[in-house]
C-alpha atoms as a PDB file:
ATOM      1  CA  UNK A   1      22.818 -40.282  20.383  1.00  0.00           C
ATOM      2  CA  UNK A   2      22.475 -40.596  16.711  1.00  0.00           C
ATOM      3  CA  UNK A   3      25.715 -42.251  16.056  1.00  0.00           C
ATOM      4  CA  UNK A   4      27.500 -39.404  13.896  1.00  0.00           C
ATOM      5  CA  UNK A   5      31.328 -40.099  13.598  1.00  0.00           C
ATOM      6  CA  UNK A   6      32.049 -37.240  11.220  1.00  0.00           C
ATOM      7  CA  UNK A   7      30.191 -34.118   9.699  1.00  0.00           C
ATOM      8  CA  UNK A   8      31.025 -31.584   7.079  1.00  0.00           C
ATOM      9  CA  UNK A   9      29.724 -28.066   7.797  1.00  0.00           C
ATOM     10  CA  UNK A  10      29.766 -25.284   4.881  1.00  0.00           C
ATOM     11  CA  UNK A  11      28.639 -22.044   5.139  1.00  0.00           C
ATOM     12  CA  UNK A  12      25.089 -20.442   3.248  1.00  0.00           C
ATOM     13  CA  UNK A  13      26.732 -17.166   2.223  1.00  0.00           C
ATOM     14  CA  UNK A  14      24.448 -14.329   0.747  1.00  0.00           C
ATOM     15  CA  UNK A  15      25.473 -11.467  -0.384  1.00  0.00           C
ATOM     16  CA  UNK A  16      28.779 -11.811   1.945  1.00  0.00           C
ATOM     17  CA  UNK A  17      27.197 -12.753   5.022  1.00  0.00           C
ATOM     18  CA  UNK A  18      26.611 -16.185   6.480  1.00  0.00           C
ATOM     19  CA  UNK A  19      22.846 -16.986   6.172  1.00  0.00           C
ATOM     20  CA  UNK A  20      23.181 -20.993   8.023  1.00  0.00           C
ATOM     21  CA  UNK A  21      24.921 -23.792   7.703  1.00  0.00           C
ATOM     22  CA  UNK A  22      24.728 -27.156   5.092  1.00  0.00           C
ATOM     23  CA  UNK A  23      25.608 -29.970   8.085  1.00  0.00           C
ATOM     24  CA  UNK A  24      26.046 -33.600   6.723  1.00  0.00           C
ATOM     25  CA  UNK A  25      26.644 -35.963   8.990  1.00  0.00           C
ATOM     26  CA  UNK A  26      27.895 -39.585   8.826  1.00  0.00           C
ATOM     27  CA  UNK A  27      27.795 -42.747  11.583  1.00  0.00           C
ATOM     28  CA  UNK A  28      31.258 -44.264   9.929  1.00  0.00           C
ATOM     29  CA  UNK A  29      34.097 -42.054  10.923  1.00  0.00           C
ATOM     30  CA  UNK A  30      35.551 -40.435   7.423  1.00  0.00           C
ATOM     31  CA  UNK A  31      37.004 -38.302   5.859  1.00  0.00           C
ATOM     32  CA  UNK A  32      35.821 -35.721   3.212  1.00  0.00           C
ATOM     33  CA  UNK A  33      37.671 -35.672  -0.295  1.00  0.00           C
ATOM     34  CA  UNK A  34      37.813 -32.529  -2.447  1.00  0.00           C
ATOM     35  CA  UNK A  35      35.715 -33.613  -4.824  1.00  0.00           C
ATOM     36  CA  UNK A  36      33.142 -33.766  -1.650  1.00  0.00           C
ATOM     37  CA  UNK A  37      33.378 -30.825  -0.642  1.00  0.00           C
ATOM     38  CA  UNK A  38      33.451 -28.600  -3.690  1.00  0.00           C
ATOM     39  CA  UNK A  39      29.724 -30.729  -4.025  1.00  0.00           C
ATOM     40  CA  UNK A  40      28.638 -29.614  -1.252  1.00  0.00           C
ATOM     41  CA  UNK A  41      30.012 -25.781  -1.469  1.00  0.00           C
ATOM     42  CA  UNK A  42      28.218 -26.305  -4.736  1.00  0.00           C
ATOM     43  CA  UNK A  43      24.861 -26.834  -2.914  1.00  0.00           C
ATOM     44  CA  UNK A  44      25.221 -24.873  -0.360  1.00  0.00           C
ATOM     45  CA  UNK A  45      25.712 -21.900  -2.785  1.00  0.00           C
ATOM     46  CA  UNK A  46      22.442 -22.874  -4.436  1.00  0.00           C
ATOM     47  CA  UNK A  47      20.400 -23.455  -1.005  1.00  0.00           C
ATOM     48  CA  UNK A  48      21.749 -19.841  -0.140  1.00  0.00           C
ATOM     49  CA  UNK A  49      20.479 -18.533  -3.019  1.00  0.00           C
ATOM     50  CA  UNK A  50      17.344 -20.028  -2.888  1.00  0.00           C
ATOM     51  CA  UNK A  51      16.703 -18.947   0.915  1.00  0.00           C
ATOM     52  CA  UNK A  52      17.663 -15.574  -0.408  1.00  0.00           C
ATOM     53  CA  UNK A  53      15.514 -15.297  -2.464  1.00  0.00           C
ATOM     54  CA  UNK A  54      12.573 -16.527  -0.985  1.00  0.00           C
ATOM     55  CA  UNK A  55      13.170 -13.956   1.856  1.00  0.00           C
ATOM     56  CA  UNK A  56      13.789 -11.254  -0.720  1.00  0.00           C
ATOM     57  CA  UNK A  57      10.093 -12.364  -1.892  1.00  0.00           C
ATOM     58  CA  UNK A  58       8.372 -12.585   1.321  1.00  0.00           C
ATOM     59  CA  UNK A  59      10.134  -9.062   2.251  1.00  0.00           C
ATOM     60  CA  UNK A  60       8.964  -7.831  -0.746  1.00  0.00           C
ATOM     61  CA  UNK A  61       4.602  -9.291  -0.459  1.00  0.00           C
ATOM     62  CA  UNK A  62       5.394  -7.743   3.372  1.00  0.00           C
ATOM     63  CA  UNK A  63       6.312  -4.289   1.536  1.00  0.00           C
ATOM     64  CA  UNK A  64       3.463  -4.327  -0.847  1.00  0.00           C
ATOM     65  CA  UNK A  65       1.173  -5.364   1.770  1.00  0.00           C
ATOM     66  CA  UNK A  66       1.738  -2.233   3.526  1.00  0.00           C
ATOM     67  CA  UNK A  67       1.992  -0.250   0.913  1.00  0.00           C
ATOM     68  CA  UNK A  68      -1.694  -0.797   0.169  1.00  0.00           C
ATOM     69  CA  UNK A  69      -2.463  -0.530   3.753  1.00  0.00           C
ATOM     70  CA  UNK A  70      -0.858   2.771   4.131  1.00  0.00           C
ATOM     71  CA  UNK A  71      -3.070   3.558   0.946  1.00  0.00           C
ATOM     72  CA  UNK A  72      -6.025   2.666   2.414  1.00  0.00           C
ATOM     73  CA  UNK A  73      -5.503   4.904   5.252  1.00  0.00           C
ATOM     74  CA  UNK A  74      -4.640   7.455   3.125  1.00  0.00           C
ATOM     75  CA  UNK A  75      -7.968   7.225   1.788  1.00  0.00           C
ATOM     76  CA  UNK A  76      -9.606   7.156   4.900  1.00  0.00           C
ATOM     77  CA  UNK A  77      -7.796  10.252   5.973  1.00  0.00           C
ATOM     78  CA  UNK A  78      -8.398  12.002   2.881  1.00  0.00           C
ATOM     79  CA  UNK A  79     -12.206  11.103   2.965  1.00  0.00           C
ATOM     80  CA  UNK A  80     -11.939  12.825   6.616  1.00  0.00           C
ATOM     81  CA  UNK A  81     -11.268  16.111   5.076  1.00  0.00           C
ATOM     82  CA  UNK A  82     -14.024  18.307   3.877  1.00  0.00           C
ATOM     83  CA  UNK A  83     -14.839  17.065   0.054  1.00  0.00           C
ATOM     84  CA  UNK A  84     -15.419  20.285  -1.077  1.00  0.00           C
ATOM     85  CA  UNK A  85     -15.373  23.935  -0.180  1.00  0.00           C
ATOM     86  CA  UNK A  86     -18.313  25.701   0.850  1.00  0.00           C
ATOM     87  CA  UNK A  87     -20.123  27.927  -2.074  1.00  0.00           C
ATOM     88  CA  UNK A  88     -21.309  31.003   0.023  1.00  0.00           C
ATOM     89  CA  UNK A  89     -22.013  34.383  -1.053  1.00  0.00           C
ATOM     90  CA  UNK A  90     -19.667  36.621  -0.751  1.00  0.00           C
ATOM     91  CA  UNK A  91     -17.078  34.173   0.737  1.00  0.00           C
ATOM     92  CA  UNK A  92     -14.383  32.267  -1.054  1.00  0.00           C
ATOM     93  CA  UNK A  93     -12.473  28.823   0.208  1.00  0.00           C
ATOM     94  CA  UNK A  94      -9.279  27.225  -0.951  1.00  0.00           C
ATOM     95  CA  UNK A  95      -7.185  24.557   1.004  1.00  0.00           C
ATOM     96  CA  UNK A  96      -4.336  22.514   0.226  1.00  0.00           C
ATOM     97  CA  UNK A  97      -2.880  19.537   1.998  1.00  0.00           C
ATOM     98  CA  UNK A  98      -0.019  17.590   1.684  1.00  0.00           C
ATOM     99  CA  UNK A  99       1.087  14.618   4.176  1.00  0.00           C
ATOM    100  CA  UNK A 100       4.976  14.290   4.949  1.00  0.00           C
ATOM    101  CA  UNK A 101       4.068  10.523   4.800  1.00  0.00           C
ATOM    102  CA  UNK A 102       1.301   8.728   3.442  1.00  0.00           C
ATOM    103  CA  UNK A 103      -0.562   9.769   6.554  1.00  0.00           C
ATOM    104  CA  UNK A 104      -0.050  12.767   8.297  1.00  0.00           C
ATOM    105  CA  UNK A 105      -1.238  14.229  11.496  1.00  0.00           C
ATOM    106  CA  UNK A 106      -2.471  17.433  10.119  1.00  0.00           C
ATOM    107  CA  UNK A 107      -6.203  18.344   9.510  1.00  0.00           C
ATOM    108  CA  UNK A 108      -8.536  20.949   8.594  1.00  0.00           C
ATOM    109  CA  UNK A 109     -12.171  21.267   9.118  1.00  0.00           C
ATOM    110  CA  UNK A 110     -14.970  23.056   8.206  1.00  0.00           C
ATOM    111  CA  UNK A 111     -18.910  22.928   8.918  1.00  0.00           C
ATOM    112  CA  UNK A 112     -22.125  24.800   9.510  1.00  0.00           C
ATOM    113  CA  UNK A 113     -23.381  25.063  13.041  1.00  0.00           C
ATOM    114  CA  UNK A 114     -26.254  24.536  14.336  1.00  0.00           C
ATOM    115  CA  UNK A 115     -29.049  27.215  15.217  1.00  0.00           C
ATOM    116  CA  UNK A 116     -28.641  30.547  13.452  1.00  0.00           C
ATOM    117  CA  UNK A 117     -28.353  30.570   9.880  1.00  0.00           C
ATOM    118  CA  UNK A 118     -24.554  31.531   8.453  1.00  0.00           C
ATOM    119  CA  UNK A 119     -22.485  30.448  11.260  1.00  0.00           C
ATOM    120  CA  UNK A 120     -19.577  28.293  10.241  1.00  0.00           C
ATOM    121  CA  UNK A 121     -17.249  26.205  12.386  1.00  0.00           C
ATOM    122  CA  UNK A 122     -13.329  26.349  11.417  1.00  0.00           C
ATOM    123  CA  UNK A 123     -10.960  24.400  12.420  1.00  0.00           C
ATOM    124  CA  UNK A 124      -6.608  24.245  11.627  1.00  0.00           C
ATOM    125  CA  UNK A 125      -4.963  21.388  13.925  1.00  0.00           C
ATOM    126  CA  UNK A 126      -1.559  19.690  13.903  1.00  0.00           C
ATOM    127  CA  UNK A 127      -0.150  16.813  15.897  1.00  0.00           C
ATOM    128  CA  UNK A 128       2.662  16.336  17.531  1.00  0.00           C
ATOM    129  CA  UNK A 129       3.775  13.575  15.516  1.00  0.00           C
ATOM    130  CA  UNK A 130       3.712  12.425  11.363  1.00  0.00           C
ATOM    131  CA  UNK A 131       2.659   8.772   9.560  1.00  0.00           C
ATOM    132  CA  UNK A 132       0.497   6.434  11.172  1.00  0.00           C
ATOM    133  CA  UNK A 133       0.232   6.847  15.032  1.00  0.00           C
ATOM    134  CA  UNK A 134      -0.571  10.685  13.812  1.00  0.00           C
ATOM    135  CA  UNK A 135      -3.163   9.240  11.552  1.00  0.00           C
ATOM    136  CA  UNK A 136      -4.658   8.119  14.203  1.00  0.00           C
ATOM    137  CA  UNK A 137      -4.492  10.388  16.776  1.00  0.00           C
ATOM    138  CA  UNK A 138      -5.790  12.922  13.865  1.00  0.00           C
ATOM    139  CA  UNK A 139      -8.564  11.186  13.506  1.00  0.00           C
ATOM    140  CA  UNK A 140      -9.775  10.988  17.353  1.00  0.00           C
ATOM    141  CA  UNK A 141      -9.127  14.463  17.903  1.00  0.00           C
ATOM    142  CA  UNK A 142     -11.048  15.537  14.301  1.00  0.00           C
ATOM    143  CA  UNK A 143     -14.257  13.354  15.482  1.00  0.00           C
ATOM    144  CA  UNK A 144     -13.968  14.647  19.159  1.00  0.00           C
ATOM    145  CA  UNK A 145     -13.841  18.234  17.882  1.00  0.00           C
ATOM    146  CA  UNK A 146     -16.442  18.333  15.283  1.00  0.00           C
ATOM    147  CA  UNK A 147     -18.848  16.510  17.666  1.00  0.00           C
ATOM    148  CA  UNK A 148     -18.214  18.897  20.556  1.00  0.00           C
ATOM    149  CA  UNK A 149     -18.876  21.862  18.029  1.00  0.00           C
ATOM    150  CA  UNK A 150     -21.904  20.272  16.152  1.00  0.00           C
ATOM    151  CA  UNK A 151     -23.636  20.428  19.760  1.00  0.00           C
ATOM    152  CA  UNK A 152     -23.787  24.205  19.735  1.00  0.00           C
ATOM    153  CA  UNK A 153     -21.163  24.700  22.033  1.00  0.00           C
ATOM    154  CA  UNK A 154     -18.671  27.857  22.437  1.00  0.00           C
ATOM    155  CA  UNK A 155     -15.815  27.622  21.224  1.00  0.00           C
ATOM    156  CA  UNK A 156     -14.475  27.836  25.026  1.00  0.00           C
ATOM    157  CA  UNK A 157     -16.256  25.197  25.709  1.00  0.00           C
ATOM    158  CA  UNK A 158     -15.135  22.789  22.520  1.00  0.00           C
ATOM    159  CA  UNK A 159     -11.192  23.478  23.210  1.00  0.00           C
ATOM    160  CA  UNK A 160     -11.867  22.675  26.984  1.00  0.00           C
ATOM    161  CA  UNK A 161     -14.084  19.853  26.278  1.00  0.00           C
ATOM    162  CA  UNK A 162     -12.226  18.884  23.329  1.00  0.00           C
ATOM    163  CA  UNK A 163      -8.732  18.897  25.995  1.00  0.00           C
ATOM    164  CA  UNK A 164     -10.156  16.714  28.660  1.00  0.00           C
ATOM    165  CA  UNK A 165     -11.489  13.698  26.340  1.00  0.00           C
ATOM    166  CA  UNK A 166      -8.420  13.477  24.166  1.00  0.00           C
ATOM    167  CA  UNK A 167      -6.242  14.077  27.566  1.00  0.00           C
ATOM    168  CA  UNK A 168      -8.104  11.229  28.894  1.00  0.00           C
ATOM    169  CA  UNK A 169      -8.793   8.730  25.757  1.00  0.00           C
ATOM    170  CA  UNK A 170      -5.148   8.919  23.516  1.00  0.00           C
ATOM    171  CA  UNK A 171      -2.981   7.600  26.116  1.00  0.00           C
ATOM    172  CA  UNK A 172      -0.188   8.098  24.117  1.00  0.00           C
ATOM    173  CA  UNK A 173       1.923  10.715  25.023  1.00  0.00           C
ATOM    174  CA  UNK A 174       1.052  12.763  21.415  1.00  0.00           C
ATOM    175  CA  UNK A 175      -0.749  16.559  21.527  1.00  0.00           C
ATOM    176  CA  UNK A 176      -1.961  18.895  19.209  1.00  0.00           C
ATOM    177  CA  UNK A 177      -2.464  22.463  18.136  1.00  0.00           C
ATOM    178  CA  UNK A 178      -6.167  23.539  17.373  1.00  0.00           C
ATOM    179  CA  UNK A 179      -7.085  26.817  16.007  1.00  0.00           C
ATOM    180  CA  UNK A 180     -10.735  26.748  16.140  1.00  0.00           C
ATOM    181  CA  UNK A 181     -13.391  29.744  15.432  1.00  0.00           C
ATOM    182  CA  UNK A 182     -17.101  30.500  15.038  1.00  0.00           C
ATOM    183  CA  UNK A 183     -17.387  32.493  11.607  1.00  0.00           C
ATOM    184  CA  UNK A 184     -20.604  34.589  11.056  1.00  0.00           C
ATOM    185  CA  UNK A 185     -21.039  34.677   7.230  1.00  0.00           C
ATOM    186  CA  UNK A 186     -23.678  37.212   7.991  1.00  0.00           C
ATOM    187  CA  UNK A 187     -21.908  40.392   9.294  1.00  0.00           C
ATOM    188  CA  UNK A 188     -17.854  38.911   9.246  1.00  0.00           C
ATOM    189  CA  UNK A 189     -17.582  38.637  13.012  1.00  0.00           C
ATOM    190  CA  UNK A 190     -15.100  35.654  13.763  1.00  0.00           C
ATOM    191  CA  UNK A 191     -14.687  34.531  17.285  1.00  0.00           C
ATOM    192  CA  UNK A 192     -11.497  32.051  18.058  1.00  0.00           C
ATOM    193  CA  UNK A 193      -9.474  30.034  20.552  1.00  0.00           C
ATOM    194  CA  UNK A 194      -5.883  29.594  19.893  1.00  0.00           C
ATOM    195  CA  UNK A 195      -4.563  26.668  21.647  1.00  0.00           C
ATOM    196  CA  UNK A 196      -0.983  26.856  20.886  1.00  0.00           C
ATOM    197  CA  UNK A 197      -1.209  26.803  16.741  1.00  0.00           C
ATOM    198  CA  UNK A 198       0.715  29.211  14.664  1.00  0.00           C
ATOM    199  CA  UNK A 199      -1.063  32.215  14.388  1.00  0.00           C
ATOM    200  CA  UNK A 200      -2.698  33.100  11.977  1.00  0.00           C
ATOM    201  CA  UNK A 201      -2.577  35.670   9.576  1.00  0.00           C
ATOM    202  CA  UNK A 202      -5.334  37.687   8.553  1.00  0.00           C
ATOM    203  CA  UNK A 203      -4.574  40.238   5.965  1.00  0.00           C
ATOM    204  CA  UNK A 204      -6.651  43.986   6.393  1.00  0.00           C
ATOM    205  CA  UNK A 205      -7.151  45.115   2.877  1.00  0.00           C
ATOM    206  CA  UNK A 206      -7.860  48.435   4.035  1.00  0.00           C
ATOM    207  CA  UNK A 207      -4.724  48.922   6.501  1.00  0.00           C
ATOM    208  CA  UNK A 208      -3.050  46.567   3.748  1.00  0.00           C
ATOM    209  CA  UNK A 209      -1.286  45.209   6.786  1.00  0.00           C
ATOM    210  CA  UNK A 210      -1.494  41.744   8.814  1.00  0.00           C
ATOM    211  CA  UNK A 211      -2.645  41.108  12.153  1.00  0.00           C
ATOM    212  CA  UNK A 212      -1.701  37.525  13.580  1.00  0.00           C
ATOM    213  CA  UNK A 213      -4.293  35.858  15.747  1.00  0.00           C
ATOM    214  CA  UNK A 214      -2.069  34.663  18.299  1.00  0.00           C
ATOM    215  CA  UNK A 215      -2.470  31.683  20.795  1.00  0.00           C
ATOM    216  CA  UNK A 216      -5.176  32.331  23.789  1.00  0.00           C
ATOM    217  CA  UNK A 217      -4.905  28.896  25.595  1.00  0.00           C
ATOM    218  CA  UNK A 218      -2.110  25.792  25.644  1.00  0.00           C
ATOM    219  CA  UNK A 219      -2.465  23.093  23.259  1.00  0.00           C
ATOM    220  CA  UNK A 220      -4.238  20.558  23.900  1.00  0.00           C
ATOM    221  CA  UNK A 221      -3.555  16.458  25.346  1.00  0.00           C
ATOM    222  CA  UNK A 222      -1.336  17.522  27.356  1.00  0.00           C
ATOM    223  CA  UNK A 223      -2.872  18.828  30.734  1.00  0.00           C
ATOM    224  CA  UNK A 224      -5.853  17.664  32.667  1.00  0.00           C
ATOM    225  CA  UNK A 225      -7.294  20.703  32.488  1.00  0.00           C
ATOM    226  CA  UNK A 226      -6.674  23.948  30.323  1.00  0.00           C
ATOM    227  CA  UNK A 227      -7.758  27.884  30.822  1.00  0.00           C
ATOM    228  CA  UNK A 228      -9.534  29.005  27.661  1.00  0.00           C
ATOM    229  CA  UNK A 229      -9.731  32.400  26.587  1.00  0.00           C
ATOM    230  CA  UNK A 230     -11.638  33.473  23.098  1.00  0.00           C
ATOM    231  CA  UNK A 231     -10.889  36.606  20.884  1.00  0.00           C
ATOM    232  CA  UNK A 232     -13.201  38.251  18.464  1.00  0.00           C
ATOM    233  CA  UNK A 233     -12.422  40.114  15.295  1.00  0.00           C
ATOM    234  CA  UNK A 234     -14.118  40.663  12.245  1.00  0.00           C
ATOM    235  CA  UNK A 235     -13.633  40.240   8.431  1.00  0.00           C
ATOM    236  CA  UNK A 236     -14.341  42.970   6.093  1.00  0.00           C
ATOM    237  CA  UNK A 237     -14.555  42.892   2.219  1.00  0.00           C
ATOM    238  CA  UNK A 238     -11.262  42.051   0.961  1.00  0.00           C
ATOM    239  CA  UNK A 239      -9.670  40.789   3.922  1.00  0.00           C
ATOM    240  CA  UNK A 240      -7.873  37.632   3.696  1.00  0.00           C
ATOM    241  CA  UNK A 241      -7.407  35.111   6.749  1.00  0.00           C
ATOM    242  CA  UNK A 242      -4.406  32.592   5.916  1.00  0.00           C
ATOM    243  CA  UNK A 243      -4.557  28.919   8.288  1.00  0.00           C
ATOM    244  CA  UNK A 244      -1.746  27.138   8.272  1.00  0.00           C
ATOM    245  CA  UNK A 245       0.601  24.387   9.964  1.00  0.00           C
ATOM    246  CA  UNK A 246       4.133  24.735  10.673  1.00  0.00           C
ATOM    247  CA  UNK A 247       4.756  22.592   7.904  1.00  0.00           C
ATOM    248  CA  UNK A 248       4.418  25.446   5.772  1.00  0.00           C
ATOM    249  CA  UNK A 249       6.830  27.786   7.611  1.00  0.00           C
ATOM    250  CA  UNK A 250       8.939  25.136   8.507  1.00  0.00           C
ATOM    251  CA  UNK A 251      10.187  23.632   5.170  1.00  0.00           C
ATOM    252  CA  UNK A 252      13.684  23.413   4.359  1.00  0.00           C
ATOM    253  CA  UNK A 253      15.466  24.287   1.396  1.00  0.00           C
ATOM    254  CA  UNK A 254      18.834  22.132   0.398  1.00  0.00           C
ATOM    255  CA  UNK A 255      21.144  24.418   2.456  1.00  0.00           C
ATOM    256  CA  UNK A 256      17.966  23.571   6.040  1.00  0.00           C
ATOM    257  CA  UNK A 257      16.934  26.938   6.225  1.00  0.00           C
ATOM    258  CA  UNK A 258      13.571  27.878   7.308  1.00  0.00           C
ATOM    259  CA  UNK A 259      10.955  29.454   4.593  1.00  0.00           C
ATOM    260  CA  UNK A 260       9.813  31.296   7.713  1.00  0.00           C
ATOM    261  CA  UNK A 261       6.989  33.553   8.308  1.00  0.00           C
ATOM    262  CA  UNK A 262       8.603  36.581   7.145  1.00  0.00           C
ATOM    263  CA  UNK A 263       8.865  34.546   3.783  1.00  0.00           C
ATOM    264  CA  UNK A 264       4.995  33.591   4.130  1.00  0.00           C
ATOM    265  CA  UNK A 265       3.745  36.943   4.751  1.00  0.00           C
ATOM    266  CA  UNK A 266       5.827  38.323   1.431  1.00  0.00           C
ATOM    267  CA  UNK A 267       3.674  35.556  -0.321  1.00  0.00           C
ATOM    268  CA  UNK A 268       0.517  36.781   0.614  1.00  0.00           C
ATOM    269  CA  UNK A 269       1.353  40.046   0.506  1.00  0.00           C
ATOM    270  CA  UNK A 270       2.427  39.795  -3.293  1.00  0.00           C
ATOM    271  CA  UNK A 271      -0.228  37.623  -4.012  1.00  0.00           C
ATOM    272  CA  UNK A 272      -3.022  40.173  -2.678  1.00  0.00           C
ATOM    273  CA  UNK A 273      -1.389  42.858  -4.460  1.00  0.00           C
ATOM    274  CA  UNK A 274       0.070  41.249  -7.610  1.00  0.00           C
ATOM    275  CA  UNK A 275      -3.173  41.083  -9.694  1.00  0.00           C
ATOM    276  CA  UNK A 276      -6.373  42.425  -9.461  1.00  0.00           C
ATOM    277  CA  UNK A 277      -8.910  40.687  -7.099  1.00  0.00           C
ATOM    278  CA  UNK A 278      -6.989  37.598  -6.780  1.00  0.00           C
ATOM    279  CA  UNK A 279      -9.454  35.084  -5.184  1.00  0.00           C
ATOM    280  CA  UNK A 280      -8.458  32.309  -2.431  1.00  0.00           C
ATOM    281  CA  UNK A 281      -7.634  29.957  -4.574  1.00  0.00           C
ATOM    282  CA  UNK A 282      -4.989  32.035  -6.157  1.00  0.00           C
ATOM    283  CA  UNK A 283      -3.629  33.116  -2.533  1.00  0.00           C
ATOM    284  CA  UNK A 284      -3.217  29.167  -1.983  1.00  0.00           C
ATOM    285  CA  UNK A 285      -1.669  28.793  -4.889  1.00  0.00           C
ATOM    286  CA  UNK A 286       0.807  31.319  -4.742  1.00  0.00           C
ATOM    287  CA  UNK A 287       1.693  30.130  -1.287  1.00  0.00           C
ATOM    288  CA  UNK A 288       1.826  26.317  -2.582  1.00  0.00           C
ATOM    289  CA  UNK A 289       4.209  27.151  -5.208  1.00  0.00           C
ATOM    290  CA  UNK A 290       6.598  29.664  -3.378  1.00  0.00           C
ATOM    291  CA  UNK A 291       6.836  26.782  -0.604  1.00  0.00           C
ATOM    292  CA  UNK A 292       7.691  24.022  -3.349  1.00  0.00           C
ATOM    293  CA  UNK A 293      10.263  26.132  -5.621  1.00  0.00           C
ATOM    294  CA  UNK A 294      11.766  27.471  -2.153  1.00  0.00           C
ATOM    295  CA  UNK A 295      12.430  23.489  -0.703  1.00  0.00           C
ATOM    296  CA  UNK A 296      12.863  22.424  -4.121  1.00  0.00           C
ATOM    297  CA  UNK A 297      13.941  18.414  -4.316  1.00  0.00           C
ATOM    298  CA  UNK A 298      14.139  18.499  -0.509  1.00  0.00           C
ATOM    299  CA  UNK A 299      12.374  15.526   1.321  1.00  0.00           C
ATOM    300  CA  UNK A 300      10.086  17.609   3.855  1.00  0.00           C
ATOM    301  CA  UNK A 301       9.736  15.623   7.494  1.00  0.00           C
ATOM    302  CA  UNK A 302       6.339  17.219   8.060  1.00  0.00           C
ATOM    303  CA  UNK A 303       3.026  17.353   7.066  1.00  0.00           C
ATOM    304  CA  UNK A 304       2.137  20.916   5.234  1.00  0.00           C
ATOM    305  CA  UNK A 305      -1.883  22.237   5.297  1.00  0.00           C
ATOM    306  CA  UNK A 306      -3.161  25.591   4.300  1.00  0.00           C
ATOM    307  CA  UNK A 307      -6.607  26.640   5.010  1.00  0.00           C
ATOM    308  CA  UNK A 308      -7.500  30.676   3.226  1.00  0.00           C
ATOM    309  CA  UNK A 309     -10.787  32.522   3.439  1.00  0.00           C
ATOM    310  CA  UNK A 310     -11.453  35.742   1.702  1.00  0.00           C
ATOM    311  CA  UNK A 311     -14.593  37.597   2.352  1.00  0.00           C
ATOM    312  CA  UNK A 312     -15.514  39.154  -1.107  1.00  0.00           C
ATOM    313  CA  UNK A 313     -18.655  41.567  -0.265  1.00  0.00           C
ATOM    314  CA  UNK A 314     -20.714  42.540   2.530  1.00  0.00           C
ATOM    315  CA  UNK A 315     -23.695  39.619   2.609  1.00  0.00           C
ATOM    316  CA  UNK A 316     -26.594  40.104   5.077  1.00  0.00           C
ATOM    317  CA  UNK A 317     -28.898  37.348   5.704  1.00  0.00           C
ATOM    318  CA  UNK A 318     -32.895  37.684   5.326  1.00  0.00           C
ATOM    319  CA  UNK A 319     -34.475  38.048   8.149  1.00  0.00           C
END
């Protein structure tokens, strides 16, 4: 329809693939001399480059772009997590998190409760999943829990509650792990629910021995309804409970294996007995370290979180 008797067609080539094609076209049948077509080689080499590089550009404002989006959520996520630990007397706090990804699915939580003075709500949850959708996900289940707890609810009835509105709202096929407890500053007594998160360990300075506070109910997202069950221990001076997420136990070393729980408990163990008093700060940091010079310059796939509460001395509140 336009009249073209004869073309030339050269290849864009970039970085030794074919990008397009230079097409020129002529309405008077001809041929193409050498001279021609080294020209137009010529151009097309500089039109490749030139295409190439303007994708390499946009590719690279696309990169940066979510670079400081994933940043952003980062922040978010981080300003999601308690800012600070609490002071209390005769308690001590230290936590540690680090994301697999510049968002993880992994979060801690701590807060008083309403009603009688020295009651603290705990939390230790980890989704099924790491970066963004976790993020997410994190962040409805964090809200949903808190909220439930905040109302003065049992901690059977947050897990159960907490189940049915993330089993009904996430529509996505992700779940999570919750560990959550009621802990009376007062007199030590912790009551928990274990919905499928590693267990705990809680170190008994007197026994100097661990007991594990193992799951009482499935995770949660998962089914439409769940059977909760609650334990109740208690905290004396000296003992040592240690939260964590299977990032922790899970991290690889260059050779995959496992630091384990075995390795974990060794960690505490020397860190409770290595010095005297050691506070929780120095029991996270012990565990922090051993976990980074054990994986060493391995990338770790998931997010790791640790959570440690000491009780210190016996603290009763005024009447």
């Amino acid at each position: 329809r336009e009249g073209f008797r004869a073309a030339a067609i050269v290849p864009l080539v970039a970085a030794g693939q074919s990008i397009g094609t230079l097409v020129i076209d002529s309405r008077q049948p001809r041929p193409f001399s050498e001279v021609e077509v080294r020209l137009l080689r010529l151009m097309a080499n500089q039109a490749a480059l030139a295409i190439e590089t303007a994708r390499l550009h946009r590719e690279e404002i696309q990169r940066q772009r979510l670079e400081e989006e994933l940043a952003v959520g980062r922040q978010i996520q981080v300003s999601m997590l308690p800012a600070e630990t609490p002071r209390l007397v005769g308690w001590q706090f230290a936590t540690d998190f680090e994301a697999a990804r510049h968002v993880g699915g992994d979060f801690y939580d701590y807060f008083p409760l309403p009603g009688d003075n020295g009651r603290w709500g705990l939390v230790m949850a980890d989704v099924s999943d790491t970066g963004v959708p976790a993020a997410i996900f994190m962040a409805l289940s964090r809200t949903t829990i808190r909220n439930l707890a905040l109302r003065g609810r049992a901690p059977a009835d947050v897990m159960t509650w907490a189940n049915r509105f993330i089993q009904e709202d996430s529509g996505s096929g992700m779940f999570l792990t919750v560990f959550y407890a009621e802990l009376d500053t007062n007199d030590g007594r912790l009551v928990y629910a274990n919905a499928g998160h590693n267990p705990p360990l809680l170190w008994r300075a007197a026994a100097a021995a661990f007991d594990t506070l193992a799951p009482t109910c499935p995770l949660l997202g998962v089914l439409e309804s769940v059977n909760v069950t609650v334990e109740t221990t208690w905290l004396a001076p000296g003992d040592v409970l240690v939260l964590y997420t299977d990032g922790i136990t899970e991290a690889v070393d260059r050779d995959y294996g496992e630091f384990g729980q075995a390795r974990l408990e060794e960690t505490v163990r020397e860190a409770v007995s290595g010095r005297d008093d050691p506070t929780a700060a120095d029991i996270q940091a012990a565990i922090t370290t051993a976990v980074r010079a054990f994986a060493g310059a391995m990338v770790q796939v998931d997010d790791m979180t640790l959570l440690i509460i000491k009780r210190t001395e016996v603290h009763h509140a005024h009447p």
